[in-house]
PDB file of N, CA and C in Angstrom:
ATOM      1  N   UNK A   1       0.856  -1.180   0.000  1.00  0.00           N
ATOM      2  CA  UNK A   1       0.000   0.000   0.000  1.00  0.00           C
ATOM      3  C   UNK A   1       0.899   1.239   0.000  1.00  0.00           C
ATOM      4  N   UNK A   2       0.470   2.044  -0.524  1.00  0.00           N
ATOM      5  CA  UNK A   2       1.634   3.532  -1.056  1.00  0.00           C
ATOM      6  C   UNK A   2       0.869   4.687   0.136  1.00  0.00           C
ATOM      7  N   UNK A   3       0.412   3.980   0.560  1.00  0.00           N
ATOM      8  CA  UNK A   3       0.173   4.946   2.188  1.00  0.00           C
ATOM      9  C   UNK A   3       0.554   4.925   2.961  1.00  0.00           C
ATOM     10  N   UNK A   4       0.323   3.254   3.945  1.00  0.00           N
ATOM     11  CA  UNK A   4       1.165   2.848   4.981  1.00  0.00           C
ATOM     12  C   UNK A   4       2.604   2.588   4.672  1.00  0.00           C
ATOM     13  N   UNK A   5       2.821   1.457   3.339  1.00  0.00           N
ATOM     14  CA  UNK A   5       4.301   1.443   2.752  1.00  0.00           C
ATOM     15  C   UNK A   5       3.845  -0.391   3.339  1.00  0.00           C
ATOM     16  N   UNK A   6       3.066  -0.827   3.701  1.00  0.00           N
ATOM     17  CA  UNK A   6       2.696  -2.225   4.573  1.00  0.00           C
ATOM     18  C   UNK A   6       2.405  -2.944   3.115  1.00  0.00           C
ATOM     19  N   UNK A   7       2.612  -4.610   3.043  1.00  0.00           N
ATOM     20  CA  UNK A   7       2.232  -4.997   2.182  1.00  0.00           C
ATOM     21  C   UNK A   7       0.564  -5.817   2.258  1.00  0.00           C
ATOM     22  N   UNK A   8       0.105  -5.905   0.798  1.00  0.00           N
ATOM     23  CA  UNK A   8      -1.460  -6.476   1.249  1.00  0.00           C
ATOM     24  C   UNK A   8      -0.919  -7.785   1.908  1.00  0.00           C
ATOM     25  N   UNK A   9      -2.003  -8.237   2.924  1.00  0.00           N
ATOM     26  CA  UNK A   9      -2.494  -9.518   3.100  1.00  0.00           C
ATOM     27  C   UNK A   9      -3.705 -10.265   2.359  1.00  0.00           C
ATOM     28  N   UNK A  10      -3.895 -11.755   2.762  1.00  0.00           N
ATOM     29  CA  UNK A  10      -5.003 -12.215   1.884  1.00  0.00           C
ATOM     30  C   UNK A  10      -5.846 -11.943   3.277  1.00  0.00           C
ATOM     31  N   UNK A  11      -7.181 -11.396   2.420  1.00  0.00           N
ATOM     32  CA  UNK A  11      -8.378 -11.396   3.031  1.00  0.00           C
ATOM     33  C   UNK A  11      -8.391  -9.491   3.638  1.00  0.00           C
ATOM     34  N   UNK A  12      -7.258  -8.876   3.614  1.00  0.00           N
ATOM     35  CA  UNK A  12      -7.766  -7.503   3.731  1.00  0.00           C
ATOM     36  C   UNK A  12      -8.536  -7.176   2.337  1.00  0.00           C
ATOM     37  N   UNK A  13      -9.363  -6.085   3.163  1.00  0.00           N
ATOM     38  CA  UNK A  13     -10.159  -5.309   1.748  1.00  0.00           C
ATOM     39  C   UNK A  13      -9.109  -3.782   0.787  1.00  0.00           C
ATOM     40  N   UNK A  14      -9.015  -3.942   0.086  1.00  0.00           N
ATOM     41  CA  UNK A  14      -8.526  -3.031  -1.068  1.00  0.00           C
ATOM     42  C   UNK A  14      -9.252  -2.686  -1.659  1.00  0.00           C
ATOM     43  N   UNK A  15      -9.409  -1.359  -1.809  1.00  0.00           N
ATOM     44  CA  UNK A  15     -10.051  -0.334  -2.331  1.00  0.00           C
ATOM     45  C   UNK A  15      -9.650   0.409  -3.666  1.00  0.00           C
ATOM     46  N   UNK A  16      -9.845   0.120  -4.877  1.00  0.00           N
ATOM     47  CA  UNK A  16      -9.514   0.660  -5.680  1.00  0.00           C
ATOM     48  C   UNK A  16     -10.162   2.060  -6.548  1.00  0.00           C
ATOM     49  N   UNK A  17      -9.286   2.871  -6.459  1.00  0.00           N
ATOM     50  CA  UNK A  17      -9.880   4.216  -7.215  1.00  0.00           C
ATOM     51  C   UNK A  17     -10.103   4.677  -8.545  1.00  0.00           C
ATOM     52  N   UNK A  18     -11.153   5.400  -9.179  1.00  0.00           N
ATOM     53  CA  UNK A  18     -11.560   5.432 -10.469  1.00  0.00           C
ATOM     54  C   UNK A  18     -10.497   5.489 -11.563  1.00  0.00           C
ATOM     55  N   UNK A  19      -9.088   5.615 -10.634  1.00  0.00           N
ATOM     56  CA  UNK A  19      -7.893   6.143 -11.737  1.00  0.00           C
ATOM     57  C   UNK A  19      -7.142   4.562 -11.411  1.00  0.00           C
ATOM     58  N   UNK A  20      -7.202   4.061 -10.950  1.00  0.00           N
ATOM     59  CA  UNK A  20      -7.023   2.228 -10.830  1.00  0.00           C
ATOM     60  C   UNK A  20      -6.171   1.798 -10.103  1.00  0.00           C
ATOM     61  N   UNK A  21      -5.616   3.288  -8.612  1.00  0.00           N
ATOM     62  CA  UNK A  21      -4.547   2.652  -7.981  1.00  0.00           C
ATOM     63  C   UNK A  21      -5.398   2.520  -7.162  1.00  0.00           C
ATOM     64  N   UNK A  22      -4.672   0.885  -6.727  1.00  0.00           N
ATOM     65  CA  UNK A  22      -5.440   0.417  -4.906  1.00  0.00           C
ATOM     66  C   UNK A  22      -4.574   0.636  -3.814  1.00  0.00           C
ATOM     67  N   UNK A  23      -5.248   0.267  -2.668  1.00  0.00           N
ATOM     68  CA  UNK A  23      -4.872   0.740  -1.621  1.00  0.00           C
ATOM     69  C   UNK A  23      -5.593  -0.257  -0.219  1.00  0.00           C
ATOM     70  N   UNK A  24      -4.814  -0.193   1.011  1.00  0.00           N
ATOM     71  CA  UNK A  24      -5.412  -0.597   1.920  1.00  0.00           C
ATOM     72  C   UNK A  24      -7.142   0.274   2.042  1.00  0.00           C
ATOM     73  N   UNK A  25      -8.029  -0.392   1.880  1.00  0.00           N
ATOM     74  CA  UNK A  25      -9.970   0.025   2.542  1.00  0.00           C
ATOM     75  C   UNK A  25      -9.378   1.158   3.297  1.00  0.00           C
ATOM     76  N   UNK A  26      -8.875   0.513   5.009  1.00  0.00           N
ATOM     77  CA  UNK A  26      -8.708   1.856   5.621  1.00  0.00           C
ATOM     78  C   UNK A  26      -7.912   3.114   5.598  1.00  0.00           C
ATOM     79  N   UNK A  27      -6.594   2.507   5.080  1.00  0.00           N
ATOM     80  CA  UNK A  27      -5.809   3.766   4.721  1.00  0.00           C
ATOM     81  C   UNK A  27      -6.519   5.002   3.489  1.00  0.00           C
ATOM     82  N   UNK A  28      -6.729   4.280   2.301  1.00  0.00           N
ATOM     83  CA  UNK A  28      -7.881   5.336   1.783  1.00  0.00           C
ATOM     84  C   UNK A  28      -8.806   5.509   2.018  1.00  0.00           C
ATOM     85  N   UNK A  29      -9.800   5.239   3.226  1.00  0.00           N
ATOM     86  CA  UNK A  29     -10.531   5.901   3.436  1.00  0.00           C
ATOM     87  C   UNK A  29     -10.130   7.096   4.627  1.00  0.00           C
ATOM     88  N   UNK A  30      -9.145   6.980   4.947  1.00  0.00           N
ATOM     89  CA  UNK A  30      -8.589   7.999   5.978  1.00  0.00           C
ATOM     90  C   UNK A  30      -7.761   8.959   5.454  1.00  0.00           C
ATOM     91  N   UNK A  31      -7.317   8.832   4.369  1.00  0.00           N
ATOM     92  CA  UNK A  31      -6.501   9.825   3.412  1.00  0.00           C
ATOM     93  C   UNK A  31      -7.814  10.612   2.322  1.00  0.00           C
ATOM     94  N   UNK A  32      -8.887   9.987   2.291  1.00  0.00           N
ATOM     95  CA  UNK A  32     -10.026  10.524   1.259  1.00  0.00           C
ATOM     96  C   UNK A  32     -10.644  11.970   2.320  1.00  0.00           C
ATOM     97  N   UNK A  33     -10.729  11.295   3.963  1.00  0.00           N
ATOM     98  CA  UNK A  33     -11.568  12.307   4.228  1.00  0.00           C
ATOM     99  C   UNK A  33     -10.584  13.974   4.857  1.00  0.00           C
ATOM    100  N   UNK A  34      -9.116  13.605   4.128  1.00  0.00           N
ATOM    101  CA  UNK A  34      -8.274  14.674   4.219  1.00  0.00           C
ATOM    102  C   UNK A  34      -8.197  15.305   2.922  1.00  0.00           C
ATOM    103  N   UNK A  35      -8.073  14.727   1.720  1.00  0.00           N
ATOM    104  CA  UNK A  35      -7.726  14.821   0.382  1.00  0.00           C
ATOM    105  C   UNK A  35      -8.814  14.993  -0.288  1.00  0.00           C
ATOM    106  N   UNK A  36      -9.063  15.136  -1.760  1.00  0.00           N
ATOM    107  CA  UNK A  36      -9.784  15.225  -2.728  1.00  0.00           C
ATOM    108  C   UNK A  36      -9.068  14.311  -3.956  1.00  0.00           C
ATOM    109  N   UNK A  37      -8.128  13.825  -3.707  1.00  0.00           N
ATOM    110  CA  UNK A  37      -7.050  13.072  -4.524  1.00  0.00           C
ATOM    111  C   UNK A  37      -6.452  11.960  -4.445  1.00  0.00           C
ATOM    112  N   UNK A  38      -6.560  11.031  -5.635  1.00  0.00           N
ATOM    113  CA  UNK A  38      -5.334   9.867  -5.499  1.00  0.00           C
ATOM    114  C   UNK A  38      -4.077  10.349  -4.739  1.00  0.00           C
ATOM    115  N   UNK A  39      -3.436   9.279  -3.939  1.00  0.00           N
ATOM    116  CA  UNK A  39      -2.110   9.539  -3.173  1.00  0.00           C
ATOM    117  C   UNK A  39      -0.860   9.430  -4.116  1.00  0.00           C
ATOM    118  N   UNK A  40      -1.277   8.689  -5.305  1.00  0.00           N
ATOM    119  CA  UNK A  40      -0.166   8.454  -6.449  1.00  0.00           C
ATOM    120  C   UNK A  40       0.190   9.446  -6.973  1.00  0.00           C
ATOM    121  N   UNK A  41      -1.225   9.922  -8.183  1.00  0.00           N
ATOM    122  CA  UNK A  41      -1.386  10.468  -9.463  1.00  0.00           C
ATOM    123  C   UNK A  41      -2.009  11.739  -9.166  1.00  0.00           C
ATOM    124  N   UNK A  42      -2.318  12.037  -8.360  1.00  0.00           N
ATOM    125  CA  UNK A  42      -3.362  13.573  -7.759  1.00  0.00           C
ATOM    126  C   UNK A  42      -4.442  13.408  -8.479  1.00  0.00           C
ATOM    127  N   UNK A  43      -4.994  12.600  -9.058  1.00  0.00           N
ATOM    128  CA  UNK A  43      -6.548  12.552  -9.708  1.00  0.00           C
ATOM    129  C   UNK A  43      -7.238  13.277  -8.922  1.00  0.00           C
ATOM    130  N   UNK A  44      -8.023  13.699  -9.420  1.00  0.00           N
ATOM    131  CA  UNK A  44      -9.299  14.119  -8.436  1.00  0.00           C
ATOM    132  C   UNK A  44     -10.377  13.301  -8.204  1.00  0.00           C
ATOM    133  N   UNK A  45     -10.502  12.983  -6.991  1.00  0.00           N
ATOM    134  CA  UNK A  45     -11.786  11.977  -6.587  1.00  0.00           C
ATOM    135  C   UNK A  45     -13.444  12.266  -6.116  1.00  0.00           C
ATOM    136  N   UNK A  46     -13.825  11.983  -6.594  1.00  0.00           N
ATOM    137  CA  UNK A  46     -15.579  12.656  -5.972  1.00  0.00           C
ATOM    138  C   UNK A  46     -15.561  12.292  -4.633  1.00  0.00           C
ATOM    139  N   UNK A  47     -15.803  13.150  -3.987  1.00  0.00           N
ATOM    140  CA  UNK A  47     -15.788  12.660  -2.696  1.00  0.00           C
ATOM    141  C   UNK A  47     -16.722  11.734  -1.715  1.00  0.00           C
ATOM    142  N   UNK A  48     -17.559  10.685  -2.194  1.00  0.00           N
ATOM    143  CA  UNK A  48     -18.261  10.321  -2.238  1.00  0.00           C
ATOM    144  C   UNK A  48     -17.942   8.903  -2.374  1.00  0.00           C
ATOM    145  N   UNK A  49     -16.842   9.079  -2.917  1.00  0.00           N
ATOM    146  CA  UNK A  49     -15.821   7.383  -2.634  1.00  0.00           C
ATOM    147  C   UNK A  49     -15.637   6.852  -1.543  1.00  0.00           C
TER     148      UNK A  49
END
C-alpha cells in the first residue's frame, strides 16, 4: 500500500480508485476524508468514494 508502505495480506479489503490505484480500505478511506485526490497520481476523486 503507497500509504502505509505495509504490504497487502489475503483477506484484507482493497479499495480501488476510479484512476485504478489500490490501496489498503482503511488507509484510503482515511486519506479521502483529508484529500480530494489519489495519493499516487493527484486525480481528483468525488468525494463520495
Amino acid at each position: 500500500c503507497a500509504i502505509c508502505m505495509d504490504d497487502y495480506k489475503k483477506r484484507e479489503k482493497i479499495r480501488e480508485l476510479p484512476c485504478s490505484h489500490g490501496f489498503h480500505a482503511r488507509c484510503v478511506d482515511k486519506w479521502l476524508r483529508q484529500h480530494n485526490s489519489c495519493p499516487i497520481c493527484r486525480e481528483n476523486i468525488n468525494p463520495t468514494v
